[in-house]
C-alpha atoms as a PDB file:
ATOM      1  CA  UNK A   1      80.613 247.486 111.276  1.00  0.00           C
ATOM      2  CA  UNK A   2      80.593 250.858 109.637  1.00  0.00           C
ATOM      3  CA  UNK A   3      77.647 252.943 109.711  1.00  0.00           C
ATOM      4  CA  UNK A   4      78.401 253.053 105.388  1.00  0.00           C
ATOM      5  CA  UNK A   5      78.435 249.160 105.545  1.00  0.00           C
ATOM      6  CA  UNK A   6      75.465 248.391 107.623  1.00  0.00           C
ATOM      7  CA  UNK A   7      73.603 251.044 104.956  1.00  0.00           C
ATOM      8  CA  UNK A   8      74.561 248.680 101.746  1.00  0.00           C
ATOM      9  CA  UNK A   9      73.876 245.440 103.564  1.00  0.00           C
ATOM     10  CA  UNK A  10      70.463 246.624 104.392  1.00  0.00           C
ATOM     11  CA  UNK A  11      70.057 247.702 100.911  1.00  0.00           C
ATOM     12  CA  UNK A  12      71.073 244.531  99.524  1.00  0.00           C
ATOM     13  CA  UNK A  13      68.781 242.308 102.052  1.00  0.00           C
ATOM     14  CA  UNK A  14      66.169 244.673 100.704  1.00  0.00           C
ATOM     15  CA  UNK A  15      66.893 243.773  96.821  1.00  0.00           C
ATOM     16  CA  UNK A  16      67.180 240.147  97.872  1.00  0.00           C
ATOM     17  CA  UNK A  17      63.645 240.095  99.705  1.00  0.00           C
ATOM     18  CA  UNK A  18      61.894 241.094  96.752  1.00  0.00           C
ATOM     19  CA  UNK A  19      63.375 238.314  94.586  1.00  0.00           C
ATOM     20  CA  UNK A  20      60.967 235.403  94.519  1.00  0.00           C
ATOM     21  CA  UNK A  21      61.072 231.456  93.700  1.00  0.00           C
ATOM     22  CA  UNK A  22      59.267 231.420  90.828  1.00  0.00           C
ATOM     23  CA  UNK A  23      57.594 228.084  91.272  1.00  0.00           C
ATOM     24  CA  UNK A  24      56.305 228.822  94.574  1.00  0.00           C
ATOM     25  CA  UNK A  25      55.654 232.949  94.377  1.00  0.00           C
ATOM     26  CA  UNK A  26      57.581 233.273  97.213  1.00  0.00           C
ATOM     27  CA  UNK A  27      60.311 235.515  98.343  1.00  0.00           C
ATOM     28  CA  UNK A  28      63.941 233.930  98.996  1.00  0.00           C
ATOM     29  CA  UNK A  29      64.510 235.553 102.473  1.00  0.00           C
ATOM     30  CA  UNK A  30      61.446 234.141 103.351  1.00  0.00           C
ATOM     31  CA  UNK A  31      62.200 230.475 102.250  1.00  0.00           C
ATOM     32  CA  UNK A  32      65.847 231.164 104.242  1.00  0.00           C
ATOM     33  CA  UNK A  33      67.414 230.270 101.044  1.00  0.00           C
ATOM     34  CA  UNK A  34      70.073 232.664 101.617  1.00  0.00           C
ATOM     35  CA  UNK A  35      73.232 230.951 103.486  1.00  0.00           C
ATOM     36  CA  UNK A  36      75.627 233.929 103.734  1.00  0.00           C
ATOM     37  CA  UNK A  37      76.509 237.317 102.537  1.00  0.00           C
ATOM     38  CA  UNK A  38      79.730 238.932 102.292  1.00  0.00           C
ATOM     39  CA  UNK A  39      80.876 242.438 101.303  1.00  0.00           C
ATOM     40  CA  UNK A  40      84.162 243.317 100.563  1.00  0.00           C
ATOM     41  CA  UNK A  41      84.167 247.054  99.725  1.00  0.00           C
ATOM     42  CA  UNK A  42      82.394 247.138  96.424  1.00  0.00           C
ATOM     43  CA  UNK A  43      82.401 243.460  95.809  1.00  0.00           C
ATOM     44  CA  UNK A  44      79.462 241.116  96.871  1.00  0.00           C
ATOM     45  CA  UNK A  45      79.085 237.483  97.436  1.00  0.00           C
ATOM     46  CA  UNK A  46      76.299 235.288  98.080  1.00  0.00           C
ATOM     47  CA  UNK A  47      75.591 232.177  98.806  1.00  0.00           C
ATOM     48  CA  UNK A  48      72.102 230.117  98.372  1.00  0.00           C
ATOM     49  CA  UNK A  49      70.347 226.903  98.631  1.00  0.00           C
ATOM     50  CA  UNK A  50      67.941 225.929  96.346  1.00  0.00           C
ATOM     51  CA  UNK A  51      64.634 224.682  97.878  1.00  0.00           C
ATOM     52  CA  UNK A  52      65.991 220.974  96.839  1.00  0.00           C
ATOM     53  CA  UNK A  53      68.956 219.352  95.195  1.00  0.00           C
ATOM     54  CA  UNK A  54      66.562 218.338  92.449  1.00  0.00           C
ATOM     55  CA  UNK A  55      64.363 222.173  91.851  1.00  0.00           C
ATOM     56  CA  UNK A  56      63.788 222.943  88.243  1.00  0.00           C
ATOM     57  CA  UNK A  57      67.207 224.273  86.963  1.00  0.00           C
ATOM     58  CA  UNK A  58      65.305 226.792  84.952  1.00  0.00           C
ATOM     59  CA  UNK A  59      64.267 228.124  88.234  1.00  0.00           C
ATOM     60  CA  UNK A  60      67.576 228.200  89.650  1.00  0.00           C
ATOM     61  CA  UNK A  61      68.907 229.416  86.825  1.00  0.00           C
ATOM     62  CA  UNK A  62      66.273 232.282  87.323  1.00  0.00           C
ATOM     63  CA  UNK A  63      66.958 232.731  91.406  1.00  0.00           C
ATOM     64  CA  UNK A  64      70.903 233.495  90.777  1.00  0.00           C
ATOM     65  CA  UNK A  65      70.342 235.634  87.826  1.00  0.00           C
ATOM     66  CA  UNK A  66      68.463 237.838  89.658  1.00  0.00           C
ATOM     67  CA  UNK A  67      70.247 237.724  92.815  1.00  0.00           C
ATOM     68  CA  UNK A  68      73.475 238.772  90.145  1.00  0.00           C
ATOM     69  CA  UNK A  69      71.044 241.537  88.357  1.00  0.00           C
ATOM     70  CA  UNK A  70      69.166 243.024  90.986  1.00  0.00           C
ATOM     71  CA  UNK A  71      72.118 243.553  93.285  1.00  0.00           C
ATOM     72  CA  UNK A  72      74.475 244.891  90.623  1.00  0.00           C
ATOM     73  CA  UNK A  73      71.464 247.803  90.314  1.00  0.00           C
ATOM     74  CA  UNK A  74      73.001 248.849  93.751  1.00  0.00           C
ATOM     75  CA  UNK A  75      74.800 251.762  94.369  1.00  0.00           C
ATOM     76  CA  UNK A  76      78.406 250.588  95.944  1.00  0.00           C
ATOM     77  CA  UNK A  77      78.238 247.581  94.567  1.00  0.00           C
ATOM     78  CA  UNK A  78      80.598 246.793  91.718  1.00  0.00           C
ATOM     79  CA  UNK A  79      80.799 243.622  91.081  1.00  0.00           C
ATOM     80  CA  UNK A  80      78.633 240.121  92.091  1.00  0.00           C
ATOM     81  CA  UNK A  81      79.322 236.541  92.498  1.00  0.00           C
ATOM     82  CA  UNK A  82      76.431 234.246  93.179  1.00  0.00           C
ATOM     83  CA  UNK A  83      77.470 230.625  94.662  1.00  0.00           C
ATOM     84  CA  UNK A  84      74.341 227.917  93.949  1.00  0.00           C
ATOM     85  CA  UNK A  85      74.991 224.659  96.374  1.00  0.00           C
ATOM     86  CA  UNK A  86      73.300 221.521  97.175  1.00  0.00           C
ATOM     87  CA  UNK A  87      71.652 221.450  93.507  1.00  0.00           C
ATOM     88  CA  UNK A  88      72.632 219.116  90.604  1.00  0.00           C
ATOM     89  CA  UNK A  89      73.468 221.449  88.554  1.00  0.00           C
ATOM     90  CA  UNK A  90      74.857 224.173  90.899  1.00  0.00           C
ATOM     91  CA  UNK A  91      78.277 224.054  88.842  1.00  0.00           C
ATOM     92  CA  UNK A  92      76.350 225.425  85.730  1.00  0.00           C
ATOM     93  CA  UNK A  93      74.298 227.708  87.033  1.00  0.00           C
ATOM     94  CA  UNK A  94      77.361 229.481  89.027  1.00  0.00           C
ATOM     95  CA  UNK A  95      79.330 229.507  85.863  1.00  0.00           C
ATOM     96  CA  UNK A  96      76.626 230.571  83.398  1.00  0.00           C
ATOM     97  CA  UNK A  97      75.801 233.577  86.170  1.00  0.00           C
ATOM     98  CA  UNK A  98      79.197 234.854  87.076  1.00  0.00           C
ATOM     99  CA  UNK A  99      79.809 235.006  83.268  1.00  0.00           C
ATOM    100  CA  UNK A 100      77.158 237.093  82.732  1.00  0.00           C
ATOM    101  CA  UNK A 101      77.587 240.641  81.971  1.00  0.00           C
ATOM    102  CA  UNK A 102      77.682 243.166  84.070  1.00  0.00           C
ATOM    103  CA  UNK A 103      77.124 246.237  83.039  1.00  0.00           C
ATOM    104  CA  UNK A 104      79.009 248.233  85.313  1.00  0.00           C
ATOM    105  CA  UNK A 105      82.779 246.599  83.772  1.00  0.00           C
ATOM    106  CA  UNK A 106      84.082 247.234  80.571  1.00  0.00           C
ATOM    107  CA  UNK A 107      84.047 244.071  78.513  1.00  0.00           C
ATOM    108  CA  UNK A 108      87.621 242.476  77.909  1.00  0.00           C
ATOM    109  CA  UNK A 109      88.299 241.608  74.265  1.00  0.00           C
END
């Protein structure tokens, strides 16, 4: 692993450990929520567990979105994709949060 690659992964594990649950106050890298990482050069991809199949969507709606946000603030990183599983609504939430905007594409008409 590059020396330029170990630098943005610890800067994204730092964005992520400041991003809490917000039912429980408390920080997903502490609740191990976070399943995997992967960078491809400027592109990002995370996957997560909610803390059960059945957590209030609002909050997981809340979790990705700020996963997507907060990493996007990054320098090197372009572009975001946030993969929700084991959740009954995972399908929405990734959908509704890899839609988003991001402010760092142009739109497409």
């Amino acid at each position: 692993m590059t020396q330029d690659l170990q630098e943005l992964r610890r800067k994204i594990f730092d964005e992520l450990s400041g991003i809490v649950d917000p039912e429980i106050n408390t920080s997903i890298t502490d609740l191990e929520l976070v399943d995997n990482v992967d960078i491809e050069g400027p592109n990002v991809k995370v996957d997560l567990h909610l803390t059960s199949p059945f957590c209030p969507a609002v909050f997981g709606f809340k979790i990705a979105q700020d996963v997507h946000d907060h990493l996007l603030k990054i320098d090197g990183v372009d572009d975001v994709k946030v993969s929700v599983s084991n959740h009954f609504m995972a399908e929405q939430i990734n959908n509704q949060v890899n839609n988003s905007p991001n402010p760092k594409k142009p739109k497409t008409a």
